[in-house]
C-alpha atoms as a PDB file:
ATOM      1  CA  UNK A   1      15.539 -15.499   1.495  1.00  0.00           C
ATOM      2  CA  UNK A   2      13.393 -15.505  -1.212  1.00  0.00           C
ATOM      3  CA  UNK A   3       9.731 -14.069  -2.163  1.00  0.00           C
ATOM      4  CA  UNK A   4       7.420 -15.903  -5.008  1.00  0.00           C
ATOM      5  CA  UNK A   5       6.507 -12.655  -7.504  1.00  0.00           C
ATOM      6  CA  UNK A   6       3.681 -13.250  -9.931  1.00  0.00           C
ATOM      7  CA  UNK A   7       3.516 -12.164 -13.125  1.00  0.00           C
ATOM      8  CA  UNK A   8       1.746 -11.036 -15.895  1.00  0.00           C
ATOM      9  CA  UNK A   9       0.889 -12.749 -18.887  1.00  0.00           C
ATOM     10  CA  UNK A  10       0.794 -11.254 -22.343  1.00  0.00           C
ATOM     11  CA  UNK A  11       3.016  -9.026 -24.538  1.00  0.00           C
ATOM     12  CA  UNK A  12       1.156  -6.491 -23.247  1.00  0.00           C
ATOM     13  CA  UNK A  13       2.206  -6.819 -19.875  1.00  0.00           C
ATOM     14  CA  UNK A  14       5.390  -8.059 -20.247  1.00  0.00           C
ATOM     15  CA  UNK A  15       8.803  -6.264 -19.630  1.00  0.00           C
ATOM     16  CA  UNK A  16      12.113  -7.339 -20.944  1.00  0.00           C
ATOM     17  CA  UNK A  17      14.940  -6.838 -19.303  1.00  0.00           C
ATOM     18  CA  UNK A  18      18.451  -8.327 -20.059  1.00  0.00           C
ATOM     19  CA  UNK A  19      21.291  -9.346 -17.987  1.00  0.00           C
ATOM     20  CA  UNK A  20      24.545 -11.044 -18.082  1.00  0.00           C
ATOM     21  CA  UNK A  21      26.262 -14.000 -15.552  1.00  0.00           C
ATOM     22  CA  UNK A  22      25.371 -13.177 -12.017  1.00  0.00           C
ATOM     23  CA  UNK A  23      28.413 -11.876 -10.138  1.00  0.00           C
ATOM     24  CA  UNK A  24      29.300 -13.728  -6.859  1.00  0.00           C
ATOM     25  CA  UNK A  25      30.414 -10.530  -5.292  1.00  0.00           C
ATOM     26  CA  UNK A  26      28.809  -7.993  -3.989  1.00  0.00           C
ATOM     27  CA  UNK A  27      28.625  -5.335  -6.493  1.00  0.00           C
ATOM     28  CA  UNK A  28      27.535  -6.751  -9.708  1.00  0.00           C
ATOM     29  CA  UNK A  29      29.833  -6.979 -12.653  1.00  0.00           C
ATOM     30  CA  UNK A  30      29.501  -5.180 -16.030  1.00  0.00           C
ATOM     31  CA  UNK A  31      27.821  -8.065 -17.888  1.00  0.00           C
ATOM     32  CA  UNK A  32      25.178  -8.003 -15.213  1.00  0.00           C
ATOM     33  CA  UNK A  33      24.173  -4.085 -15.451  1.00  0.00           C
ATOM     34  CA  UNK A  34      21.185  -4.216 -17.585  1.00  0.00           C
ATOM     35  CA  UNK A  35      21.225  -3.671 -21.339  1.00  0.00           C
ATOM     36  CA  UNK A  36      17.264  -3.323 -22.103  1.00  0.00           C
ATOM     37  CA  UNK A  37      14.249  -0.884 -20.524  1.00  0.00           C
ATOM     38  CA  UNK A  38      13.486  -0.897 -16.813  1.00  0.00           C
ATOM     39  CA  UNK A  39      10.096  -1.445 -15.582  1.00  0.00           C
ATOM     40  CA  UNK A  40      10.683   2.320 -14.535  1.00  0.00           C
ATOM     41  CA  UNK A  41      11.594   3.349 -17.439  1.00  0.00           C
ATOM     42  CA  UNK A  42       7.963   2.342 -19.273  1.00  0.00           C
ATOM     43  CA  UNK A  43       6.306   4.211 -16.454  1.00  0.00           C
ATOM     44  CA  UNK A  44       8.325   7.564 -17.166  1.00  0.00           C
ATOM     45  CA  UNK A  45       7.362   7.001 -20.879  1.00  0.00           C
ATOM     46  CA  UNK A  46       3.876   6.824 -19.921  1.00  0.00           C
ATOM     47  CA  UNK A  47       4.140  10.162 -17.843  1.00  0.00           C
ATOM     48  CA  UNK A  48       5.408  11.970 -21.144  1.00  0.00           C
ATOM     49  CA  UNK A  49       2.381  10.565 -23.099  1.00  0.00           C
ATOM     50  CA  UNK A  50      -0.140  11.255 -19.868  1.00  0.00           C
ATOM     51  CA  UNK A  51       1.637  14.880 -19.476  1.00  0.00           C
ATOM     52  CA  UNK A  52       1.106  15.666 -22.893  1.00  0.00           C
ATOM     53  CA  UNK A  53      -2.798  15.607 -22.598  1.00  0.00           C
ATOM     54  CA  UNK A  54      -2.520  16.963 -19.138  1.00  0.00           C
ATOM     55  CA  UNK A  55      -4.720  20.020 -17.719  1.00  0.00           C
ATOM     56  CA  UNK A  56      -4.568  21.222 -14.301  1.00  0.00           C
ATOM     57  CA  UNK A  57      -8.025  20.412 -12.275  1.00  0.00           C
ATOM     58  CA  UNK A  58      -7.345  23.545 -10.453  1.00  0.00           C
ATOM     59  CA  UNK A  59      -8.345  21.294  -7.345  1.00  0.00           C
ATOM     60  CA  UNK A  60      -7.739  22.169  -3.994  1.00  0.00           C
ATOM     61  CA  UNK A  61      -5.312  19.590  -1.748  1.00  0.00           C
ATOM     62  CA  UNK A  62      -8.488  18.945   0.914  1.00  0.00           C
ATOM     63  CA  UNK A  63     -10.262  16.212  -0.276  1.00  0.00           C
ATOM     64  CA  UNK A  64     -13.615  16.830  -1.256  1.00  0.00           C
ATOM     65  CA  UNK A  65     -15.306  13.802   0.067  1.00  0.00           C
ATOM     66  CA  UNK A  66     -13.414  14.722   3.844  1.00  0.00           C
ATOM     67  CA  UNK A  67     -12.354  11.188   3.760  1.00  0.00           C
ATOM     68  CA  UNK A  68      -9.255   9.406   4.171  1.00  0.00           C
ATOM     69  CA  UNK A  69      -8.651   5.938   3.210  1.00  0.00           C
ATOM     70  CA  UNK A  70      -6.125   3.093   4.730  1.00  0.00           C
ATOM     71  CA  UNK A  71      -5.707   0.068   2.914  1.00  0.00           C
ATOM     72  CA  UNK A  72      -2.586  -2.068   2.375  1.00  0.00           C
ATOM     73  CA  UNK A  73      -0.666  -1.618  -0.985  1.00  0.00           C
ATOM     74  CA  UNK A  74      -1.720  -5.150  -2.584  1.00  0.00           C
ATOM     75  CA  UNK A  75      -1.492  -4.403  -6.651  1.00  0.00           C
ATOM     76  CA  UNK A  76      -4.742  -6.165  -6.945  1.00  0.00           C
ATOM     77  CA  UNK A  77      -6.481  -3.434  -5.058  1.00  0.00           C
ATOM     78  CA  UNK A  78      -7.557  -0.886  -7.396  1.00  0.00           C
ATOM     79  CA  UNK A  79      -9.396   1.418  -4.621  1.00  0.00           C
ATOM     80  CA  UNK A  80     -10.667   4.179  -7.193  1.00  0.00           C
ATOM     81  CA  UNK A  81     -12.402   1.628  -9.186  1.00  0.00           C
ATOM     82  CA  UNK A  82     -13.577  -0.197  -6.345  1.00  0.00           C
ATOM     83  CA  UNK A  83     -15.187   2.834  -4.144  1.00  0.00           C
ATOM     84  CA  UNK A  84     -16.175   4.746  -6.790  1.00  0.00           C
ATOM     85  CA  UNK A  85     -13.954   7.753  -6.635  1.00  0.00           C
ATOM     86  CA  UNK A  86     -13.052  10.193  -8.758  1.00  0.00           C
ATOM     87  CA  UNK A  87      -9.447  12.257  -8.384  1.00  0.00           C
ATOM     88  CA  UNK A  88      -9.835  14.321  -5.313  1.00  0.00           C
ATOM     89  CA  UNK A  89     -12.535  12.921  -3.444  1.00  0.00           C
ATOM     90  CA  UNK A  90     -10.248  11.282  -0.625  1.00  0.00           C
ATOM     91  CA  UNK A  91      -6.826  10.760   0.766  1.00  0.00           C
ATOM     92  CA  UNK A  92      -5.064   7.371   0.121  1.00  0.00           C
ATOM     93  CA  UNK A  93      -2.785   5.816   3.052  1.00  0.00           C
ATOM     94  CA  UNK A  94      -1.476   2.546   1.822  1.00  0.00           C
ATOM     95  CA  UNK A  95       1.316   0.048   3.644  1.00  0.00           C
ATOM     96  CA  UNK A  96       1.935  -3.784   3.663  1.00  0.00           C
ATOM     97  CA  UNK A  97      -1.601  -4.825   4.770  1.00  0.00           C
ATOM     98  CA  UNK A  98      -3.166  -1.645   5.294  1.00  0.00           C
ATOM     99  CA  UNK A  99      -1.898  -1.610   8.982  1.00  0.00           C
ATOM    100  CA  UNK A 100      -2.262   1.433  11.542  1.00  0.00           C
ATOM    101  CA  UNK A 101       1.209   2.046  12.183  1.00  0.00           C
ATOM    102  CA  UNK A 102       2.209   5.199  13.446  1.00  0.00           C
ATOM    103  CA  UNK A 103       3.455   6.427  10.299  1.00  0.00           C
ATOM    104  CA  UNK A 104      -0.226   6.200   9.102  1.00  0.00           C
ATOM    105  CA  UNK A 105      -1.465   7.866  12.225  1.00  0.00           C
ATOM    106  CA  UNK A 106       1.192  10.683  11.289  1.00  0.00           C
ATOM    107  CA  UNK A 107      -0.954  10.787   7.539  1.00  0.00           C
ATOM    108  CA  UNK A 108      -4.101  10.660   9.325  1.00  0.00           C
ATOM    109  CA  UNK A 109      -3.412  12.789  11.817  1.00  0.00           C
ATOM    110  CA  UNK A 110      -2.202  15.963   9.148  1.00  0.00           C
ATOM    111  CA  UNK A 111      -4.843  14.711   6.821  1.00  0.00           C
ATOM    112  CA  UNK A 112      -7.579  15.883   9.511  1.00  0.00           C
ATOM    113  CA  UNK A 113      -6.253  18.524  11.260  1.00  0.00           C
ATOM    114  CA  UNK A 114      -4.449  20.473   8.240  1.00  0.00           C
ATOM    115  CA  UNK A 115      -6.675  19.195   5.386  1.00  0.00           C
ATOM    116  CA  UNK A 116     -10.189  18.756   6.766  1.00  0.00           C
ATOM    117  CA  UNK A 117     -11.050  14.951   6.437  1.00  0.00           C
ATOM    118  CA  UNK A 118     -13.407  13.616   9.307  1.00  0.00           C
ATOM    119  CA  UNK A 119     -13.830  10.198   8.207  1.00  0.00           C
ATOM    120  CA  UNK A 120     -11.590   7.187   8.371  1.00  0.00           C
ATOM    121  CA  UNK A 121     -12.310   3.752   6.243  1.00  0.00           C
ATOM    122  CA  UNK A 122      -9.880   1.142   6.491  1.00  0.00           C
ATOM    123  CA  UNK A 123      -9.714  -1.513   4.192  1.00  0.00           C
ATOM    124  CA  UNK A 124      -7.581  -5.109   4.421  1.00  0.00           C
ATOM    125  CA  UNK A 125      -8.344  -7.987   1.559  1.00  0.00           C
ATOM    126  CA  UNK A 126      -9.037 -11.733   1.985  1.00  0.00           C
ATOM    127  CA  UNK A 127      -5.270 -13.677   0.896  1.00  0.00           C
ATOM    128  CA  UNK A 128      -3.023 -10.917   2.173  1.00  0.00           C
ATOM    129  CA  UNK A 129       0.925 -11.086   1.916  1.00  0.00           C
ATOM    130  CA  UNK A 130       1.018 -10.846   5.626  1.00  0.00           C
ATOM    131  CA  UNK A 131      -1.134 -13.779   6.839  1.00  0.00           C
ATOM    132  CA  UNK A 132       1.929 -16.080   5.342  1.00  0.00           C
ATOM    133  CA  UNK A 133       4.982 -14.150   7.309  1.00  0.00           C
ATOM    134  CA  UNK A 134       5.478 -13.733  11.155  1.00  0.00           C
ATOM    135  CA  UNK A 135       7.965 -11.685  13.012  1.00  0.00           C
ATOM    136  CA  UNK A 136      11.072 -14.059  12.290  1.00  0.00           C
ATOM    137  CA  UNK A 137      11.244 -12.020   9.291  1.00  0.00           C
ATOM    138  CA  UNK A 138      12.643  -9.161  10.771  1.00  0.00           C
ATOM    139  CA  UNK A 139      15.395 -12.156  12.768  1.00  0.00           C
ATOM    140  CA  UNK A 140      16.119 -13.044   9.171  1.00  0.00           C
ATOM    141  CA  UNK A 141      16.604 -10.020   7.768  1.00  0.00           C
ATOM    142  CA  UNK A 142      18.793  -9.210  11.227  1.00  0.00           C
ATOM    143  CA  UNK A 143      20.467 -12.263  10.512  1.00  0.00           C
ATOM    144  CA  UNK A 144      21.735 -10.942   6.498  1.00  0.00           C
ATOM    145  CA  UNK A 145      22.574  -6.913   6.914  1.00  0.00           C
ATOM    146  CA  UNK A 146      23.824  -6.748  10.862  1.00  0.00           C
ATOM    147  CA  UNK A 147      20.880  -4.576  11.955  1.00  0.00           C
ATOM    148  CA  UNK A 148      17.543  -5.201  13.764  1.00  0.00           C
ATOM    149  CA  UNK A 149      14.682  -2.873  11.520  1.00  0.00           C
ATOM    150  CA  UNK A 150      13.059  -0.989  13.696  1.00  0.00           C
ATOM    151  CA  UNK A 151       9.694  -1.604  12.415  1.00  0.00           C
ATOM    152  CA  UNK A 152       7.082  -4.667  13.088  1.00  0.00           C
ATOM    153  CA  UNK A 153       5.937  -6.808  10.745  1.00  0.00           C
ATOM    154  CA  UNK A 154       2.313  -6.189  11.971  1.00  0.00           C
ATOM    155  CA  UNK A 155       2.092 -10.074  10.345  1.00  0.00           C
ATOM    156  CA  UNK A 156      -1.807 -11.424  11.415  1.00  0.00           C
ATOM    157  CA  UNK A 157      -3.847 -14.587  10.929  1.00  0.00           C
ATOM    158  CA  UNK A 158      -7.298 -13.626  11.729  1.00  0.00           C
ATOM    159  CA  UNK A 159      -7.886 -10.683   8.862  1.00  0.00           C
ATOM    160  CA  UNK A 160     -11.052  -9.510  10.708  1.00  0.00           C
ATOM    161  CA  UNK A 161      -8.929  -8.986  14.098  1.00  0.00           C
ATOM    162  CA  UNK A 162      -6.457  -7.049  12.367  1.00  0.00           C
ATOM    163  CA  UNK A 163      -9.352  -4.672  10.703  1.00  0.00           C
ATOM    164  CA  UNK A 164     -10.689  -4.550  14.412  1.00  0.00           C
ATOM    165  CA  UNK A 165      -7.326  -4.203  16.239  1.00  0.00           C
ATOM    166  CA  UNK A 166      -6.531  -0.890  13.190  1.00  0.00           C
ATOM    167  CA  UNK A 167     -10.223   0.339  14.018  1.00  0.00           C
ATOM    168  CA  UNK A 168      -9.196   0.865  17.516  1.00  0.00           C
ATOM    169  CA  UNK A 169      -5.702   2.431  17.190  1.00  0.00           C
ATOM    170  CA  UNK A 170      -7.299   5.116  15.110  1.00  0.00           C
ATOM    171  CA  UNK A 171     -10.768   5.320  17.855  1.00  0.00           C
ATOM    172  CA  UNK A 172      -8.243   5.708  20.613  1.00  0.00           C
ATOM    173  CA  UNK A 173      -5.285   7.926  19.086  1.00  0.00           C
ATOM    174  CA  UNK A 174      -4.891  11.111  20.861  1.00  0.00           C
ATOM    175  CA  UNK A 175      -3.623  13.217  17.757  1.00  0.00           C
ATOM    176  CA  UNK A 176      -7.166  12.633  16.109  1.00  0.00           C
ATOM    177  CA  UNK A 177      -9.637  15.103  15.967  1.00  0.00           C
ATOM    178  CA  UNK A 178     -12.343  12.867  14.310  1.00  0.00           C
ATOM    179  CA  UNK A 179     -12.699   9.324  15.597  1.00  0.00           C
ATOM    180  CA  UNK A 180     -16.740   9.127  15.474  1.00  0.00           C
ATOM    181  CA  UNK A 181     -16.625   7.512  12.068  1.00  0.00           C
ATOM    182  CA  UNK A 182     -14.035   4.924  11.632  1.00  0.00           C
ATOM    183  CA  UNK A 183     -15.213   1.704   9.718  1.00  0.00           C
ATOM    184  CA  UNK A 184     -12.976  -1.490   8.616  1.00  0.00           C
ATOM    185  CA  UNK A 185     -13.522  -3.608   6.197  1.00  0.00           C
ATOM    186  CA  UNK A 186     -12.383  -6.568   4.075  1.00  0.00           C
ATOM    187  CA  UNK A 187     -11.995  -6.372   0.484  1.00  0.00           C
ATOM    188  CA  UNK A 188     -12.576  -9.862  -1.293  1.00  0.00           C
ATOM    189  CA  UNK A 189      -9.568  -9.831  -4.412  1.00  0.00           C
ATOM    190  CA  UNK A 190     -11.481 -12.822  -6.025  1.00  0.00           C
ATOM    191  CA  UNK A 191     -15.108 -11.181  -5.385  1.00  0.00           C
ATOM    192  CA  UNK A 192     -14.528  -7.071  -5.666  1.00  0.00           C
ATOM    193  CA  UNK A 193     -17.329  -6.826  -2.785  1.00  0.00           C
ATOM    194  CA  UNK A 194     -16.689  -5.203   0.635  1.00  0.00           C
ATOM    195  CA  UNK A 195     -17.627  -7.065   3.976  1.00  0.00           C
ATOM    196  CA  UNK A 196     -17.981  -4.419   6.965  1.00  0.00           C
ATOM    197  CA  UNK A 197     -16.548  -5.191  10.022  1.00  0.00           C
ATOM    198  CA  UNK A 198     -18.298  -5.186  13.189  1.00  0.00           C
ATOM    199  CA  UNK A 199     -15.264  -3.477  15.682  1.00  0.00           C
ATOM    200  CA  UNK A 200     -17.273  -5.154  18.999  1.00  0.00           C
END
């Protein structure tokens, strides 16, 4: 199978990384171990730089807006910048399209009742990963490692259904404590606006 990854132009952006002949085996061969920086290896530099300037907030771990946010882990989704939060106003849930699976009603469910948060916002984009995939993916991936996951793909066509469909598994979760203000919406990626959804 393969996925399309985009990338991003300009020395600034760019990451080299240097490999040998591909191996036909499974395990790859020494040529093909890597010989230059990882992409993780940049980010731990950056730590050491961002560490170095560090202070502690002293902040407490309950958000101070009491809010908790889903929205699906796109990279062009830069939620902070788009809401207008600063570090600690909310808790951040994110999966593959910003579904409510039960691992997020798990996070939502300790963010309320251990950490205070009474409001929900969920937030799916316009050109989402998961509008181009259905459930054959999980067949396919059956197909090449011998096991079934045991996860959906929670793939949708109609993004506003999904928001709707998410709105309701948080309304109607029995774990919740707060379910009075849950609101979905779309982010546009080629816009940066918001578009509420009605849940009727």
């Amino acid at each position: 199978m393969m996925f399309f990854v985009p990338s991003h132009s300009g020395p600034e952006r760019g990451v080299t990384i240097t490999v040998g002949t591909m191996s036909t085996s499974a395990h790859p061969s020494a040529d093909a171990i890597r010989t230059g920086p990882t992409v993780t290896d940049r980010l731990v530099e950056a730590n050491e730089r961002y560490a170095a300037e560090f202070t502690d907030p002293g902040m407490d771990a309950r958000p101070v807006l009491h809010v908790a946010v889903v929205a699906c882990m796109d990279a062009r989704l830069d939620l902070h910048a788009a809401l207008g939060l600063e570090l600690g106003d909310c808790h951040t849930i994110r999966n593959a399209g910003g579904v409510v699976t039960d691992d997020v009603i798990r996070s939502l469910t300790i963010s309320q009742r251990a950490l205070g948060t009474r409001s929900v916002m969920l937030v799916h984009h316009t050109n989402c990963g998961l509008e181009s995939l259905t459930e054959d993916f999980r067949h396919e991936l059956e197909d090449e490692v011998g096991q079934r996951p045991a996860w959906a793909v929670e793939a949708f066509r109609d993004v506003d259904q999904d928001v709707r469909q998410s709105m309701q598994r948080v309304r109607t979760s029995p774990f919740l404590l707060h379910s009075d203000d849950v609101r979905g919406f779309v982010f546009d990626v080629t816009t940066g606006l918001l578009r509420e959804i009605d849940p009727a």
